[in-house]
N, C-alpha and C. Protein backbone atom coordinates (compact mmCIF):
# COMPACT_ATOMS: atom_id res chain seq x y z
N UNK A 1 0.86 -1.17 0.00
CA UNK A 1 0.00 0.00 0.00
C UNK A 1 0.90 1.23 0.00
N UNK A 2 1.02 2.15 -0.95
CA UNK A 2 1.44 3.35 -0.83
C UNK A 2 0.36 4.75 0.42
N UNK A 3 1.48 5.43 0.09
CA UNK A 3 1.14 6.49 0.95
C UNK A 3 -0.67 7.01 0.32
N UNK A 4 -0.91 6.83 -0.89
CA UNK A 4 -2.21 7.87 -0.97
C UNK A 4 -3.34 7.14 -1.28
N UNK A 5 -3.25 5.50 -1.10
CA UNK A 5 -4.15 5.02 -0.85
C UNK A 5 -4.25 4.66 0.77
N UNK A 6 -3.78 4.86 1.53
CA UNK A 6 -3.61 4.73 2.76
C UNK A 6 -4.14 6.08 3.63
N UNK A 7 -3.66 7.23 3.09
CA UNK A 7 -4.48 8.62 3.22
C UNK A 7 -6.30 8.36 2.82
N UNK A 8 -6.43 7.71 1.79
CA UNK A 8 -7.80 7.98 1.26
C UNK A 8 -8.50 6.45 2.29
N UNK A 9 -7.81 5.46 2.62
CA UNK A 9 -8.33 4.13 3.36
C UNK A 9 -8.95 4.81 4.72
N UNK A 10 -8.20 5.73 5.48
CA UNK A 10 -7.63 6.26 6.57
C UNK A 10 -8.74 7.55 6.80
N UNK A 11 -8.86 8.31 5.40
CA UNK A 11 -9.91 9.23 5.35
C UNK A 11 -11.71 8.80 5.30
N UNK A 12 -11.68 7.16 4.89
CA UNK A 12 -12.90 7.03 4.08
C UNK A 12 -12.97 6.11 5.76
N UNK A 13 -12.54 5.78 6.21
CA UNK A 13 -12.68 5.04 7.91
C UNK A 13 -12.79 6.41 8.73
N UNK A 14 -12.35 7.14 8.81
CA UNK A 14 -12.86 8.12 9.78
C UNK A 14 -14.60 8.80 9.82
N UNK A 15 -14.09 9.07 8.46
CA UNK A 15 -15.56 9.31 7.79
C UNK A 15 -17.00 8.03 8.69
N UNK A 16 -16.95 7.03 8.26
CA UNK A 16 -17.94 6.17 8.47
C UNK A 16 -17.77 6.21 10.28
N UNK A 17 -16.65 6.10 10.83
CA UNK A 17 -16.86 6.11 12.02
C UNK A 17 -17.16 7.22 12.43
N UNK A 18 -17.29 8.71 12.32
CA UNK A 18 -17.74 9.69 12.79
C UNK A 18 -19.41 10.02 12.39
N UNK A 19 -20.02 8.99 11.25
CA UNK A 19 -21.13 9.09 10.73
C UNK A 19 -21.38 8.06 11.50
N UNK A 20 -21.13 7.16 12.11
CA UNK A 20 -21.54 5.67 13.03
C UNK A 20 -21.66 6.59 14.45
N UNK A 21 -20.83 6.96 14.98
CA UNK A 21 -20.81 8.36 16.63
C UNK A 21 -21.37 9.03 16.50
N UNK A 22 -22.16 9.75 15.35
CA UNK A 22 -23.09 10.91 15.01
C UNK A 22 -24.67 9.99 15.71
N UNK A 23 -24.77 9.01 14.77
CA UNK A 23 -25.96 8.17 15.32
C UNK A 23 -26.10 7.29 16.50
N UNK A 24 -25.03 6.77 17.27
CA UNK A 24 -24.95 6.18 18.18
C UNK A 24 -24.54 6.92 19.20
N UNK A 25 -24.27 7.86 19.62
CA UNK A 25 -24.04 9.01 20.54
C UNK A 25 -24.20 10.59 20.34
N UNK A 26 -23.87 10.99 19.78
CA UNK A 26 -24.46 12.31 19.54
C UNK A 26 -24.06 12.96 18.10
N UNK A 27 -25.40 13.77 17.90
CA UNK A 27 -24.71 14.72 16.44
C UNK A 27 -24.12 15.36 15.93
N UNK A 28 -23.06 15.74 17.61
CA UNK A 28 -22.01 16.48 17.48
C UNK A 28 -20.84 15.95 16.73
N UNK A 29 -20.90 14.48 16.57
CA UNK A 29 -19.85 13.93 15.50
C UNK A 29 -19.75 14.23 13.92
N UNK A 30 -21.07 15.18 13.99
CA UNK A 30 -20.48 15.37 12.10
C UNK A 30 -19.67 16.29 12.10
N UNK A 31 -19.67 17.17 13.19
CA UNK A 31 -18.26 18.06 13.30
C UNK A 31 -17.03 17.05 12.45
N UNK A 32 -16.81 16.26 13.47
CA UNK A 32 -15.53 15.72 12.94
C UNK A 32 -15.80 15.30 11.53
N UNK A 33 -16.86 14.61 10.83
CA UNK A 33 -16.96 14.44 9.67
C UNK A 33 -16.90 15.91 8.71
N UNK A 34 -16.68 17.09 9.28
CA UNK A 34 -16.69 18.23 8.34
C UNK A 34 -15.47 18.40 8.30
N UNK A 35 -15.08 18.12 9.66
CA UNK A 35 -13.15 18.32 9.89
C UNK A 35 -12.59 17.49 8.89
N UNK A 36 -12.92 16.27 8.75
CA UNK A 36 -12.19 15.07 7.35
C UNK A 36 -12.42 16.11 6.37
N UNK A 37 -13.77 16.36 5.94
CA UNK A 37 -13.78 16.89 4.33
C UNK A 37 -12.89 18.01 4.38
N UNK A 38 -13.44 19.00 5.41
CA UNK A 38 -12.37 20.01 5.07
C UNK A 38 -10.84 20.03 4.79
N UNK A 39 -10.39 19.04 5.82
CA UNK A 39 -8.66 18.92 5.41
C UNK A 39 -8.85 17.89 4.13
N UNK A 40 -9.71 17.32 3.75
CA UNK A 40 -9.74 16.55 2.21
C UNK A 40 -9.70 17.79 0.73
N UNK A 41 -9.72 18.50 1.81
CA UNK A 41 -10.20 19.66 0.29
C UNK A 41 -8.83 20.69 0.30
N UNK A 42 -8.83 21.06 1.19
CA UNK A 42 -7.13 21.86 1.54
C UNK A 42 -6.25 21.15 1.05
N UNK A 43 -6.10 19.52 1.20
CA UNK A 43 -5.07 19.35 0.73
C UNK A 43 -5.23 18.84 -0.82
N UNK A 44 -6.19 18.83 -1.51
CA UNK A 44 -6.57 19.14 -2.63
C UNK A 44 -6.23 20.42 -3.53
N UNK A 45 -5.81 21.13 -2.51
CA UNK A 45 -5.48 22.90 -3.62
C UNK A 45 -4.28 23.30 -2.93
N UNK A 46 -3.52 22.74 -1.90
CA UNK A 46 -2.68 23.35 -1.48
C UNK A 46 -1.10 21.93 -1.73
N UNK A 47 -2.01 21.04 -1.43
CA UNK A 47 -0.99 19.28 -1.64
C UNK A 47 -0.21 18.96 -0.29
N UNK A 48 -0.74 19.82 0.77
CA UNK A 48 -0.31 19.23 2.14
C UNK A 48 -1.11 18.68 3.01
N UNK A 49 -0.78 17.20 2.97
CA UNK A 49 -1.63 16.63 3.97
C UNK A 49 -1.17 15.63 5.46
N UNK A 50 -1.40 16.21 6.29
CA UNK A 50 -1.12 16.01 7.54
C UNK A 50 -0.89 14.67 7.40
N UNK A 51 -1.94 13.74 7.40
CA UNK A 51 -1.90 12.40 6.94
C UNK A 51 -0.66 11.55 6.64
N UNK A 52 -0.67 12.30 5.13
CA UNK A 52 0.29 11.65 4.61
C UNK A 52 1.77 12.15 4.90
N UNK A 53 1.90 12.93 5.61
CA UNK A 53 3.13 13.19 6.29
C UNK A 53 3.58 12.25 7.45
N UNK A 54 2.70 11.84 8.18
CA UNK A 54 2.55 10.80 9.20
C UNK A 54 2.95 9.16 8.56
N UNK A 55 2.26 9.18 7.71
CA UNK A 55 2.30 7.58 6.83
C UNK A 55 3.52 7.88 6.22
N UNK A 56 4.29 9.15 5.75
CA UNK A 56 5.28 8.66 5.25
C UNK A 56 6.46 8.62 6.62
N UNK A 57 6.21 9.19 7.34
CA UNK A 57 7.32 9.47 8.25
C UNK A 57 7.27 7.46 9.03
N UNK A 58 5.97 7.25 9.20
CA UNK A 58 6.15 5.87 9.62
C UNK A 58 6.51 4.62 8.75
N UNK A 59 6.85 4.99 7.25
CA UNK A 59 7.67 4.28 6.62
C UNK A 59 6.09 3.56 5.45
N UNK A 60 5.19 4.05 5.00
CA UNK A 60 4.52 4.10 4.06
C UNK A 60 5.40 4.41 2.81
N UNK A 61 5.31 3.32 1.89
CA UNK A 61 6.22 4.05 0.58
C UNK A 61 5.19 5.26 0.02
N UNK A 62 5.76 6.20 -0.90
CA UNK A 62 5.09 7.06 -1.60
C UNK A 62 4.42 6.83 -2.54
N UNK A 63 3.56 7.73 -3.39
CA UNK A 63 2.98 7.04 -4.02
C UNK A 63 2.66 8.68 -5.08
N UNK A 64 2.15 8.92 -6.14
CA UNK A 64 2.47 9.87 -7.22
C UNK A 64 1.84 11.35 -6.24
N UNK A 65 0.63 10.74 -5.41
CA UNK A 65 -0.28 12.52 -5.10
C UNK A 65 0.60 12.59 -4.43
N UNK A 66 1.04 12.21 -3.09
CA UNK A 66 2.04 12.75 -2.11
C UNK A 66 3.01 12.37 -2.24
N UNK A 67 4.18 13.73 -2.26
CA UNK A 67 5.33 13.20 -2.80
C UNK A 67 6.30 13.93 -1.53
């Protein structure tokens, strides 16, 4: 697994689990589901993503988006 399928594995699991805590405890969890999109979109126009700085620093090979 490279680094930017591991960002998007990593993004698309937060997602469902903050939409799973939204309904099983409170609705204050889509916060965090706005927090995913939003840093999904920043690092869409800017190409820095927290994420994948982490996955590469823990030894994720790279992969073409994050370089």
């Amino acid at each position: 697994m490279n680094v930017d399928r591991a960002v998007m594995a990593f993004a698309g699991l937060m997602i469902l689990l903050s939409v799973w805590l939204a309904y099983a405890v409170s609705p204050w969890w889509l916060l965090f589901t706005a927090f995913v999109g939003l840093n999904m979109l920043q690092s869409a126009f800017t190409g820095v993503c927290p994420a994948a700085m982490i996955f590469h620093k823990i030894g994720v090979k790279a992969g073409c988006a994050f370089q």
